[in-house]
N, C-alpha and C. Protein backbone atom coordinates (compact mmCIF):
# COMPACT_ATOMS: atom_id res chain seq x y z
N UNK A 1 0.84 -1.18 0.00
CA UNK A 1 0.00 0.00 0.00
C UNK A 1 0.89 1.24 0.00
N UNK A 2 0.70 1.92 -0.75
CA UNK A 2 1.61 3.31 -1.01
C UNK A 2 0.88 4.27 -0.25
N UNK A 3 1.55 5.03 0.60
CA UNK A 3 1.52 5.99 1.83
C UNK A 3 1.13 7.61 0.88
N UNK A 4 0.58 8.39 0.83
CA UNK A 4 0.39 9.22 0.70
C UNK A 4 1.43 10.74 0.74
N UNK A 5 2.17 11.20 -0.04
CA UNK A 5 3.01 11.98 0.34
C UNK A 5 2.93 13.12 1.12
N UNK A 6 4.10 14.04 1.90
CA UNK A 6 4.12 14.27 3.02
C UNK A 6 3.58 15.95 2.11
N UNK A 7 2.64 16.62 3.09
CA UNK A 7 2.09 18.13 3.08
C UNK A 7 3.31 19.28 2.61
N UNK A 8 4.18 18.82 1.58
CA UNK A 8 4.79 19.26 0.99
C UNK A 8 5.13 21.45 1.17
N UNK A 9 3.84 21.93 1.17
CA UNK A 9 4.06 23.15 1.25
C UNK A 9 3.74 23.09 2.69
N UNK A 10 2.83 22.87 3.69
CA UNK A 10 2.81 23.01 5.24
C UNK A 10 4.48 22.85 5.53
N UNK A 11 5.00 21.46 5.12
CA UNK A 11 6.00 21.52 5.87
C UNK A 11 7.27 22.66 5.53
N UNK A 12 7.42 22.89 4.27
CA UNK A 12 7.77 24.32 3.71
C UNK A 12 7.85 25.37 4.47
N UNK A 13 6.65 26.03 4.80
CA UNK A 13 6.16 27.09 5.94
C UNK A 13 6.63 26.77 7.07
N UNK A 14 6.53 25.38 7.71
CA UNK A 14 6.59 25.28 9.23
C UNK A 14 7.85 25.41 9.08
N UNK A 15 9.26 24.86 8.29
CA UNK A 15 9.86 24.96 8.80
C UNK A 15 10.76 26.77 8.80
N UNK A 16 10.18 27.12 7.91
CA UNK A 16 10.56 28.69 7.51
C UNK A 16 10.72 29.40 8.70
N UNK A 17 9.17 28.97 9.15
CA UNK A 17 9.03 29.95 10.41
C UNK A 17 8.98 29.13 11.70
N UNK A 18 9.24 28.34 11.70
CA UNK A 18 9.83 28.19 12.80
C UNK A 18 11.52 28.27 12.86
N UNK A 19 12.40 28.32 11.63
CA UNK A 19 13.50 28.29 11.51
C UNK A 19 14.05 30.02 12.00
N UNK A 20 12.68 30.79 11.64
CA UNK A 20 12.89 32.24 11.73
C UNK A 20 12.41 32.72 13.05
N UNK A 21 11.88 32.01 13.68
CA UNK A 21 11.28 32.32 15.32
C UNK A 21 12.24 31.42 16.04
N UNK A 22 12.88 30.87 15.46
CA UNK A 22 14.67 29.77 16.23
C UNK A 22 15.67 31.31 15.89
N UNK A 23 15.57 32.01 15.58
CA UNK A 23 16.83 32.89 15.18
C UNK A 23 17.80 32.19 14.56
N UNK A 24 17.87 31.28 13.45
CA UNK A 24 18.73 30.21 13.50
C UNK A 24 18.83 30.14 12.08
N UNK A 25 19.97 30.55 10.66
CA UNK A 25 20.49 30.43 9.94
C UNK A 25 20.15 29.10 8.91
N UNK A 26 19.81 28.86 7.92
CA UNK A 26 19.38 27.78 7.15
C UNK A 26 20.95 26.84 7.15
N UNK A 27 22.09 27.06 7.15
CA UNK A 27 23.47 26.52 7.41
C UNK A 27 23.24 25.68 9.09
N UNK A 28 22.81 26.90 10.30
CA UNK A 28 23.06 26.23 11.55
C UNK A 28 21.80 25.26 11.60
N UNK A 29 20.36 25.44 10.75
CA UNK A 29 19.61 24.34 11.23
C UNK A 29 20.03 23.18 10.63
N UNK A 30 20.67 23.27 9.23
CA UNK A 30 21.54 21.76 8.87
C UNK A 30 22.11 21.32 9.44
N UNK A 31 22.91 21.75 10.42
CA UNK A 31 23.96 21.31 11.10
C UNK A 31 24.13 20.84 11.78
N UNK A 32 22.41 21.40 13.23
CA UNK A 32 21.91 20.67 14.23
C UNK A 32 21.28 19.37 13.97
N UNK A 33 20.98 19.41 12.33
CA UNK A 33 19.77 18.28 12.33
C UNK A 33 20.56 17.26 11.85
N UNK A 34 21.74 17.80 11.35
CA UNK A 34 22.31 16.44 10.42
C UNK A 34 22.18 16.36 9.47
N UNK A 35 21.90 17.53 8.55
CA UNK A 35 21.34 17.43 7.15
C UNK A 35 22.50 18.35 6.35
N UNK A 36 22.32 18.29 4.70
CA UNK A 36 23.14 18.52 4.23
C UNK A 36 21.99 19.92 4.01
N UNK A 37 22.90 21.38 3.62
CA UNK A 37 22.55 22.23 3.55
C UNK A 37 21.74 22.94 2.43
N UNK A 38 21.86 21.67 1.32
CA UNK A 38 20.85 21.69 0.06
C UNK A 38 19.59 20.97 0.20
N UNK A 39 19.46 19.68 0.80
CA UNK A 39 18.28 19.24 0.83
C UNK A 39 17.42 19.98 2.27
N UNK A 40 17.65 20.64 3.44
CA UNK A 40 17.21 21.87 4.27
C UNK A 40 16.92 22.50 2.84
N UNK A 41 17.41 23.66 2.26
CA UNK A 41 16.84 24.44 1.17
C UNK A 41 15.99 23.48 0.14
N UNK A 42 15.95 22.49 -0.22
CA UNK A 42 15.14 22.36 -0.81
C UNK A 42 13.65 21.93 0.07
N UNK A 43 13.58 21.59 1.05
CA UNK A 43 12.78 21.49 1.77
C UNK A 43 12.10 22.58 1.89
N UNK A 44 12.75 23.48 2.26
CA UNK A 44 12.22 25.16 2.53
C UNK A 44 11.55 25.83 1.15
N UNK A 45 11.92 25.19 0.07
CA UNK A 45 11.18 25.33 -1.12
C UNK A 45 9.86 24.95 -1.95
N UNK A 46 10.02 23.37 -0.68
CA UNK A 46 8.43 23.04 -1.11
C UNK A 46 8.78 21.76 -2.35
N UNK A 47 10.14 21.30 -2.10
CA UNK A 47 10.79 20.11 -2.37
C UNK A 47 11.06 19.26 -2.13
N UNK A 48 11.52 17.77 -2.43
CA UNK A 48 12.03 16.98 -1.76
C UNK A 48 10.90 15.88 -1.64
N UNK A 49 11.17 14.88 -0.57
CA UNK A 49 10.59 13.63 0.03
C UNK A 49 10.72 13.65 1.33
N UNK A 50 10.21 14.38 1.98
CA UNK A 50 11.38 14.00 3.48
C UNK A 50 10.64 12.67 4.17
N UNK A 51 11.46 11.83 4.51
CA UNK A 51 11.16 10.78 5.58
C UNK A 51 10.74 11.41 7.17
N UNK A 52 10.05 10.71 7.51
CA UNK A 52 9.38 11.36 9.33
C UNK A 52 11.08 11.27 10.35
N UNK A 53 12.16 10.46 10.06
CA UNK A 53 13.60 10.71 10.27
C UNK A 53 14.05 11.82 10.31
N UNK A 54 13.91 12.51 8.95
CA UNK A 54 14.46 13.55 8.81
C UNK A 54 13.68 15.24 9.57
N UNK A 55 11.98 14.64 9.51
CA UNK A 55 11.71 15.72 9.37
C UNK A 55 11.59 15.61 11.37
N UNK A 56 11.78 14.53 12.08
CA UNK A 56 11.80 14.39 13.26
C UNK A 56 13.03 15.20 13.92
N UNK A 57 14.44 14.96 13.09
CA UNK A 57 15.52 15.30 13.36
C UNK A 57 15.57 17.18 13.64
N UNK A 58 14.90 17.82 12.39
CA UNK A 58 14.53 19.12 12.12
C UNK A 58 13.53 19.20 13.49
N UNK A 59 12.77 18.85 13.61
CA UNK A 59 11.49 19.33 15.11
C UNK A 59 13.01 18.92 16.34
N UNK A 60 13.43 18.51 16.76
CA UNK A 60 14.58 18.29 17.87
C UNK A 60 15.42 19.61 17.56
N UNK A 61 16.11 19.80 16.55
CA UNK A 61 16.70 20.56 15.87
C UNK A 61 16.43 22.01 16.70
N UNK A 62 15.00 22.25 16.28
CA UNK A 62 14.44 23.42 16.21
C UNK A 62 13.85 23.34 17.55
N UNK A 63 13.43 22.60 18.44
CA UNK A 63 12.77 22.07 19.73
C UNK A 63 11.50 22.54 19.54
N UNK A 64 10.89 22.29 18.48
CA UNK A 64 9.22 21.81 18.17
C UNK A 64 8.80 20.86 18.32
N UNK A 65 7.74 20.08 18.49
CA UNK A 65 7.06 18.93 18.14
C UNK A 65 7.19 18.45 17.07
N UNK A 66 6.81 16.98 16.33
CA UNK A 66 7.66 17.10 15.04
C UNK A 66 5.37 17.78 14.73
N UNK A 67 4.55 17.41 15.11
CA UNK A 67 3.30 17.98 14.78
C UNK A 67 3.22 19.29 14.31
N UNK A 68 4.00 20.18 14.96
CA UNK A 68 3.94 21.75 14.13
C UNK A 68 4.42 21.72 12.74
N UNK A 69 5.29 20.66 12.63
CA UNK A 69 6.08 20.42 11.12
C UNK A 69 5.20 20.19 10.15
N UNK A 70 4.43 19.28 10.31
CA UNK A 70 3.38 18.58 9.46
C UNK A 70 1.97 19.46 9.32
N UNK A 71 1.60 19.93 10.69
CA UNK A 71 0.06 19.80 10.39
C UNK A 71 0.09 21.73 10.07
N UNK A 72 -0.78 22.04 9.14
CA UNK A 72 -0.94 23.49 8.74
C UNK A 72 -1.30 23.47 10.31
N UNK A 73 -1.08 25.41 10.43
CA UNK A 73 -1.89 25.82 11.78
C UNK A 73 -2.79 26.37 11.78
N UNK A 74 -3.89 26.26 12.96
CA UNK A 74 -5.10 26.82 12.89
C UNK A 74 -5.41 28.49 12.50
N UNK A 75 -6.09 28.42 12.10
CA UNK A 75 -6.74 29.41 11.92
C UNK A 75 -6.78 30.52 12.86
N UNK A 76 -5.70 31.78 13.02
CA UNK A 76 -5.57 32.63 14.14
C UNK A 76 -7.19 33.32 14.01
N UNK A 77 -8.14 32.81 12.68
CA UNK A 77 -9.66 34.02 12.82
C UNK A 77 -10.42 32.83 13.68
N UNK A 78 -11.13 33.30 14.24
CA UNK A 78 -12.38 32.30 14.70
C UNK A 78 -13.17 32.69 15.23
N UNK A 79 -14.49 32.84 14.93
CA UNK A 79 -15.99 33.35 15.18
C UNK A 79 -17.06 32.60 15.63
N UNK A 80 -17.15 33.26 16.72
CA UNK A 80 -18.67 32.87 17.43
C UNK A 80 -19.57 33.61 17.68
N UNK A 81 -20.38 33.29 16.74
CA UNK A 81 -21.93 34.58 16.55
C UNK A 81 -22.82 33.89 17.77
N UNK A 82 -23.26 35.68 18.16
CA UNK A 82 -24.22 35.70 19.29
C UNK A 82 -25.18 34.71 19.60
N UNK A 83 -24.99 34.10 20.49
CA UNK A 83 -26.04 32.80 20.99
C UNK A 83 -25.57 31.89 20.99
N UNK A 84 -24.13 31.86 20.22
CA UNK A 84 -23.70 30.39 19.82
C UNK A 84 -22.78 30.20 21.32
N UNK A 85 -22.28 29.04 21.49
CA UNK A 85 -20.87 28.37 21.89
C UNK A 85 -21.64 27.77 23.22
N UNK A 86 -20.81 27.48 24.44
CA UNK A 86 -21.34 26.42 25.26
C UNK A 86 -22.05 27.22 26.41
N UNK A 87 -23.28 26.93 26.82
CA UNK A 87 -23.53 28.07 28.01
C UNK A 87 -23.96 26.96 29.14
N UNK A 88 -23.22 27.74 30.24
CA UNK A 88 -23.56 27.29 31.27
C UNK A 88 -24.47 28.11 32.54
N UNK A 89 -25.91 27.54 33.02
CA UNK A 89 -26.40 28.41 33.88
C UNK A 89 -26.28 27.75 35.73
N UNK A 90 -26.37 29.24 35.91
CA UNK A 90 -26.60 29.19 37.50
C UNK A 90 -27.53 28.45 38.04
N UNK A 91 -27.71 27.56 39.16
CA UNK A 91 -28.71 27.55 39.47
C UNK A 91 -29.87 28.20 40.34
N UNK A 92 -29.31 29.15 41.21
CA UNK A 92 -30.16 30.07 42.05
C UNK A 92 -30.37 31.28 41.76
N UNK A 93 -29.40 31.61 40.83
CA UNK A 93 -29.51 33.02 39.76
C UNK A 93 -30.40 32.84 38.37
N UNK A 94 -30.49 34.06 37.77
CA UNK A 94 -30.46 34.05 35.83
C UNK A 94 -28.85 34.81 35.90
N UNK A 95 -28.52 33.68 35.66
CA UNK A 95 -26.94 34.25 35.34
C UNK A 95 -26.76 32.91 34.28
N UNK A 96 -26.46 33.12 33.19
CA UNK A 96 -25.66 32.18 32.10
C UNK A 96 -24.32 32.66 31.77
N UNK A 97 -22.96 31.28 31.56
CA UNK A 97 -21.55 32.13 31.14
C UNK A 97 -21.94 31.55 30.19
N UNK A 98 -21.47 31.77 28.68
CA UNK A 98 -21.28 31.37 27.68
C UNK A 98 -19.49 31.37 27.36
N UNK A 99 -19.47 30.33 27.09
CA UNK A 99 -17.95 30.09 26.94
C UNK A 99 -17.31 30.22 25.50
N UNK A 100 -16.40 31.56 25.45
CA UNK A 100 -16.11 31.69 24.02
C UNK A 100 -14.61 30.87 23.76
N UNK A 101 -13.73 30.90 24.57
CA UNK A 101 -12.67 30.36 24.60
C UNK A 101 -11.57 30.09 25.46
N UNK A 102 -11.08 29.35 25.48
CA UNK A 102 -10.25 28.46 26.65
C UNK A 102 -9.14 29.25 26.30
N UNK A 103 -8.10 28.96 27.25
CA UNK A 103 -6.59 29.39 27.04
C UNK A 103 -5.77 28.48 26.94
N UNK A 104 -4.06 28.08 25.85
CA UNK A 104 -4.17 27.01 25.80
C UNK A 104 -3.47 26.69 27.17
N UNK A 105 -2.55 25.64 27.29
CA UNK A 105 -2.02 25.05 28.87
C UNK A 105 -0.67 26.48 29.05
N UNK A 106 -0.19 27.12 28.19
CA UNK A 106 0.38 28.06 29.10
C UNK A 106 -0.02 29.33 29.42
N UNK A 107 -1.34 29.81 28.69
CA UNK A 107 -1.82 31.03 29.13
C UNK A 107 -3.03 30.87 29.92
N UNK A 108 -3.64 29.67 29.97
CA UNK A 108 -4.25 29.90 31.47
C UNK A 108 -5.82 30.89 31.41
N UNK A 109 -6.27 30.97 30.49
CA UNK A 109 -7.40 32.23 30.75
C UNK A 109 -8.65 31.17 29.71
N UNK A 110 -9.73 32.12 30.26
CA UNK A 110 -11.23 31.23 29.67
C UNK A 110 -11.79 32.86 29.35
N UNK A 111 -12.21 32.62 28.45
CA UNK A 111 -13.27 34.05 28.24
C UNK A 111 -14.89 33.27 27.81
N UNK A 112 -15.42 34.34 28.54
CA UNK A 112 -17.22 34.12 28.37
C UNK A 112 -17.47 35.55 28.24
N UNK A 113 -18.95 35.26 27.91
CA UNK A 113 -20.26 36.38 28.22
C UNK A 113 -20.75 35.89 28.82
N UNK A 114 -21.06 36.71 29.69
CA UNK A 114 -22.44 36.48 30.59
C UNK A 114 -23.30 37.19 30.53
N UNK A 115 -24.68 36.95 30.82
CA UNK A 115 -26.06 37.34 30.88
C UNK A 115 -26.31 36.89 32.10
N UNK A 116 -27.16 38.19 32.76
CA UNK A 116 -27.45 38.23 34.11
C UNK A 116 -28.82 38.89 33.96
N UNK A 117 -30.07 38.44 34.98
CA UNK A 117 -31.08 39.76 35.38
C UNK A 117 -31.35 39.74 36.31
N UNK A 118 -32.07 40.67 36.66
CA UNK A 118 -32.46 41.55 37.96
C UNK A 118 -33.19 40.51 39.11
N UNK A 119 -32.66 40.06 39.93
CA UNK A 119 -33.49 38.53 40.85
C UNK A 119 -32.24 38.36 42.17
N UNK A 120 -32.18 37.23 42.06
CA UNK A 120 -30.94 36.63 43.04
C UNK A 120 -29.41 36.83 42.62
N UNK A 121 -28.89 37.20 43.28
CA UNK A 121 -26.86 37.24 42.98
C UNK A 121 -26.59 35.96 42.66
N UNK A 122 -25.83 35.87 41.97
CA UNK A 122 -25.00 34.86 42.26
C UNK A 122 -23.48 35.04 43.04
N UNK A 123 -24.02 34.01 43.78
CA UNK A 123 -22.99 33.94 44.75
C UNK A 123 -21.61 32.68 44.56
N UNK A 124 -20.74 33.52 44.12
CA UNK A 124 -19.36 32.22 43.33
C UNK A 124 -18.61 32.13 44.78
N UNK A 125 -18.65 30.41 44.50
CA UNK A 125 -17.17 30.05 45.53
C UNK A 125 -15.72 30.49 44.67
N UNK A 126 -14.76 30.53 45.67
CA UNK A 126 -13.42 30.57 45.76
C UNK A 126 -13.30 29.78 44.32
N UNK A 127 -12.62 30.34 43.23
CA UNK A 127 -12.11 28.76 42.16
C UNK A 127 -10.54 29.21 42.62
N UNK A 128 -9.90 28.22 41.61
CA UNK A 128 -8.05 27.61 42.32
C UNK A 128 -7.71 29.10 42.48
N UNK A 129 -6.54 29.06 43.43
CA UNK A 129 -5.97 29.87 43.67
C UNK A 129 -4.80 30.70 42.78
N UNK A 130 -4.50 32.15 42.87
CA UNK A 130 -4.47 32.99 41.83
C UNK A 130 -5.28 33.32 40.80
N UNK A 131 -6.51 32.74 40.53
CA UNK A 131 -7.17 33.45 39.74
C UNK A 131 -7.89 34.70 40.01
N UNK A 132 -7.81 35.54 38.65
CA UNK A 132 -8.11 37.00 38.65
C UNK A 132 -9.34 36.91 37.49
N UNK A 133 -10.51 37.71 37.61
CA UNK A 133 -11.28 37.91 36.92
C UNK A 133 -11.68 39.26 36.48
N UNK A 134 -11.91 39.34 34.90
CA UNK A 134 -11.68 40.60 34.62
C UNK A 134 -13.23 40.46 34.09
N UNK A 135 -13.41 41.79 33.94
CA UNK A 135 -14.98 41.93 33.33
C UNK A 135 -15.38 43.48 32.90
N UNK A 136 -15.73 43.12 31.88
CA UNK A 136 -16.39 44.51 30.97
C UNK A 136 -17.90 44.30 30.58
N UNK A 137 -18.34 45.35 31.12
CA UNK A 137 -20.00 45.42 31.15
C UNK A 137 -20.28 46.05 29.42
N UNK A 138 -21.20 45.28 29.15
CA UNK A 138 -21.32 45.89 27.38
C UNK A 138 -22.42 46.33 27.70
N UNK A 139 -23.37 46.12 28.56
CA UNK A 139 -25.21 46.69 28.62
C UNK A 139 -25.62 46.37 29.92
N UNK A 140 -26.46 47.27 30.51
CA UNK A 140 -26.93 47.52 31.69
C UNK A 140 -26.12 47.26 33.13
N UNK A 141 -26.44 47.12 34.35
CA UNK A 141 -25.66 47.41 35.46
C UNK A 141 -25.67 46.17 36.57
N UNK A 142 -24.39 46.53 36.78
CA UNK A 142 -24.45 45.01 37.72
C UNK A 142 -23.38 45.30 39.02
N UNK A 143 -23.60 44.83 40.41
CA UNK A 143 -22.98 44.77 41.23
C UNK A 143 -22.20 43.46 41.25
N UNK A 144 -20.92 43.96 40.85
CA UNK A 144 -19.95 42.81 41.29
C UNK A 144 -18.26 42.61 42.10
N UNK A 145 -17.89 41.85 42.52
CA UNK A 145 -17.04 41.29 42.59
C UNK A 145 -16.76 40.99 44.04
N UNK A 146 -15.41 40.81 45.06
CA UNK A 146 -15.62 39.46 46.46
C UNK A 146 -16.31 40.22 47.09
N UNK A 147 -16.84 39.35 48.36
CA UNK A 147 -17.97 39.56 48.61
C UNK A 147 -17.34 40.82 50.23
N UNK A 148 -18.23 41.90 50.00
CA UNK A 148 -17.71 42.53 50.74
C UNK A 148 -16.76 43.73 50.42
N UNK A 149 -16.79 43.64 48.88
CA UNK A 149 -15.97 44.68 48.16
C UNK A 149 -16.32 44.56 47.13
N UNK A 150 -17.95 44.59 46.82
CA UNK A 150 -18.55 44.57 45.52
C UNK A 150 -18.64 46.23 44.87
N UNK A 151 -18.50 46.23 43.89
CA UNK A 151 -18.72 47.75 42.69
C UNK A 151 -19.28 47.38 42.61
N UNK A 152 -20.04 48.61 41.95
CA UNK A 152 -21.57 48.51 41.02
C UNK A 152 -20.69 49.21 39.80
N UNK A 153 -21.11 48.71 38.63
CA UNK A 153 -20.56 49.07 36.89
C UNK A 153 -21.56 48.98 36.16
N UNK A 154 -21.73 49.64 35.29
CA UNK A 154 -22.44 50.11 33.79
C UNK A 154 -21.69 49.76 32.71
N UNK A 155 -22.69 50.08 31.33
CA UNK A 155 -22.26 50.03 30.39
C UNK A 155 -20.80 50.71 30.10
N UNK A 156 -19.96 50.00 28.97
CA UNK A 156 -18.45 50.08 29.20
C UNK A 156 -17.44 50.15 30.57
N UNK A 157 -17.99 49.96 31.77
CA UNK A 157 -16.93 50.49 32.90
C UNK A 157 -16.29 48.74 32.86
N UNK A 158 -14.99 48.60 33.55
CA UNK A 158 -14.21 47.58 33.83
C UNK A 158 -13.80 46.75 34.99
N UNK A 159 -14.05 46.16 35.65
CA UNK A 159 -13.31 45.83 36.71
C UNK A 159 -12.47 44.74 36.63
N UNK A 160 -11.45 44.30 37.64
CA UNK A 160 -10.89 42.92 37.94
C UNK A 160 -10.64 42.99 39.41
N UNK A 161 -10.55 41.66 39.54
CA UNK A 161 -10.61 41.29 41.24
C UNK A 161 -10.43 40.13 41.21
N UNK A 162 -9.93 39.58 42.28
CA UNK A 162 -9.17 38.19 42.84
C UNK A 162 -10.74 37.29 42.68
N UNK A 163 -10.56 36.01 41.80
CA UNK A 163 -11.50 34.94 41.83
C UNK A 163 -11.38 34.09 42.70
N UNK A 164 -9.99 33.86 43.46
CA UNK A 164 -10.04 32.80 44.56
C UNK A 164 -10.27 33.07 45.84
N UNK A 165 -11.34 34.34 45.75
CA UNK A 165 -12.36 34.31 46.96
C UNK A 165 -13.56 34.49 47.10
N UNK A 166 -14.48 34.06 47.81
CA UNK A 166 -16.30 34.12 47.47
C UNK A 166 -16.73 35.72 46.99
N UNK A 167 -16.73 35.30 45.69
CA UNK A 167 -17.57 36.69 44.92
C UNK A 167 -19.09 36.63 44.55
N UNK A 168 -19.00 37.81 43.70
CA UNK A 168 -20.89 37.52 43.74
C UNK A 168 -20.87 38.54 42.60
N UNK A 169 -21.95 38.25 42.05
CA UNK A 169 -22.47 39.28 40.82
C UNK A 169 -23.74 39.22 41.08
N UNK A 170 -24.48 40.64 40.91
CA UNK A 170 -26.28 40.63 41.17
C UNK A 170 -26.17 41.61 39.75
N UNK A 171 -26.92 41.09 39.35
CA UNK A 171 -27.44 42.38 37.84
C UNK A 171 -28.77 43.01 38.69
N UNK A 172 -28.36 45.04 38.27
CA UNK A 172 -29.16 45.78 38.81
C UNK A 172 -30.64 45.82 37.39
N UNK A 173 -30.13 45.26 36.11
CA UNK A 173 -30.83 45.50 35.05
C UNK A 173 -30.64 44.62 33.90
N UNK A 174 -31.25 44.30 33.28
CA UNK A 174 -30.94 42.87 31.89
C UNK A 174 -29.23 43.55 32.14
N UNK A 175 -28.71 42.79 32.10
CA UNK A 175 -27.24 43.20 32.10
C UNK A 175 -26.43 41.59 31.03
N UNK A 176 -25.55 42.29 30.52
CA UNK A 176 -24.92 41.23 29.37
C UNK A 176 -22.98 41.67 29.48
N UNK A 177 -22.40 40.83 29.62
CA UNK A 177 -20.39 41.50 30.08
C UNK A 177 -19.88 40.47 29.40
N UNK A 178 -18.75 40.66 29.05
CA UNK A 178 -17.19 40.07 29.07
C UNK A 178 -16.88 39.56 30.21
N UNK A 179 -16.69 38.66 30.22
CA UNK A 179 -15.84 37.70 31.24
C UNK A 179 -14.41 37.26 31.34
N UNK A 180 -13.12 37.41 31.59
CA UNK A 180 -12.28 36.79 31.42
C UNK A 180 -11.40 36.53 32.71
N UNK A 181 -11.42 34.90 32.69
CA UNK A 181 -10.99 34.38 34.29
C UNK A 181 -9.12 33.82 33.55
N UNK A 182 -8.68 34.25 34.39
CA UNK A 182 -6.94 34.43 34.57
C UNK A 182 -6.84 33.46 35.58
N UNK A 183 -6.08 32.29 35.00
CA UNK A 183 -5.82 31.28 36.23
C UNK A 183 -4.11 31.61 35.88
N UNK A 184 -3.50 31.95 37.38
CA UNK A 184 -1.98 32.23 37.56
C UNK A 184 -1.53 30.41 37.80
């Protein structure tokens, strides 16, 4: 069974730029990898055959995964129209987060919207320690943050405040924010 040949221009790109975010000379990445300094350039051209050997040697080389080598990268655009993505509600509040996006394992942050109305607070336990929560009110007013040192904020105002202690949010009015929780 004949194997399918390797993503020829992805790996092209990956190694370009990752060779150019290495600060590292098309001569010195041959050199680390073990390669001769024409088949590196022809690689970088969108040439060649490379064996998963070679192109393994280049990810060590460069201290990537050999996966950044191969697979195109995502898409830095990505859109989530209003209503969409995962929502999660309160249960003693009308408070829903809608979860727009995670952070990956070294930045640590989750962003939502939330929708809140005028009824019961919600009252948040402590989450892990060092987290900071930031929040921008896009429409109507809401008292928030630990408990005992709550603001009240409006449309456009900002706050942040320590999440790893019992906070609370009460919406004074249909109120709708930005969410973004900072785990240190």
């Amino acid at each position: 069974m004949q194997q399918p040949a390797p993503p020829l221009a992805v790996i092209a790109a990956a190694l370009r730029r990752e060779r150019e975010r290495a600060g590292i000379s098309l001569t010195e990445l041959a050199r680390r990898a073990g390669l001769a300094k024409s088949t590196l350039s022809q690689l970088e051209a969108g040439a060649g055959n490379p064996s998963i050997e070679t192109l393994w040697a280049l990810g060590v080389a460069l201290g990537v995964p050999f996966s950044r080598l191969v697979e195109p990268p995502p898409s830095p655009i990505r859109v989530i129209r209003a209503g969409e993505g995962t929502s999660l509600r309160a249960d003693r509040a009308e408070f829903v987060a809608r979860l727009l996006a995670t952070g990956a394992p070294h930045t640590r942050r989750d962003i939502y919207v939330v929708e809140l109305e005028p009824g019961d607070a919600r009252e948040a336990e402590p989450h892990i320690p060092g987290t900071v929560e930031h929040m921008v009110v896009a429409s109507g007013r809401i008292v928030t943050g630990p408990v005992g040192e709550t603001v009240e904020l409006g449309a456009g105002d900002y706050v942040t405040f320590p999440g790893d202690v019992p906070h609370r949010y009460e919406a004074l009015a249909s109120t709708w924010a930005v969410l973004i929780m900072e785990h240190r």
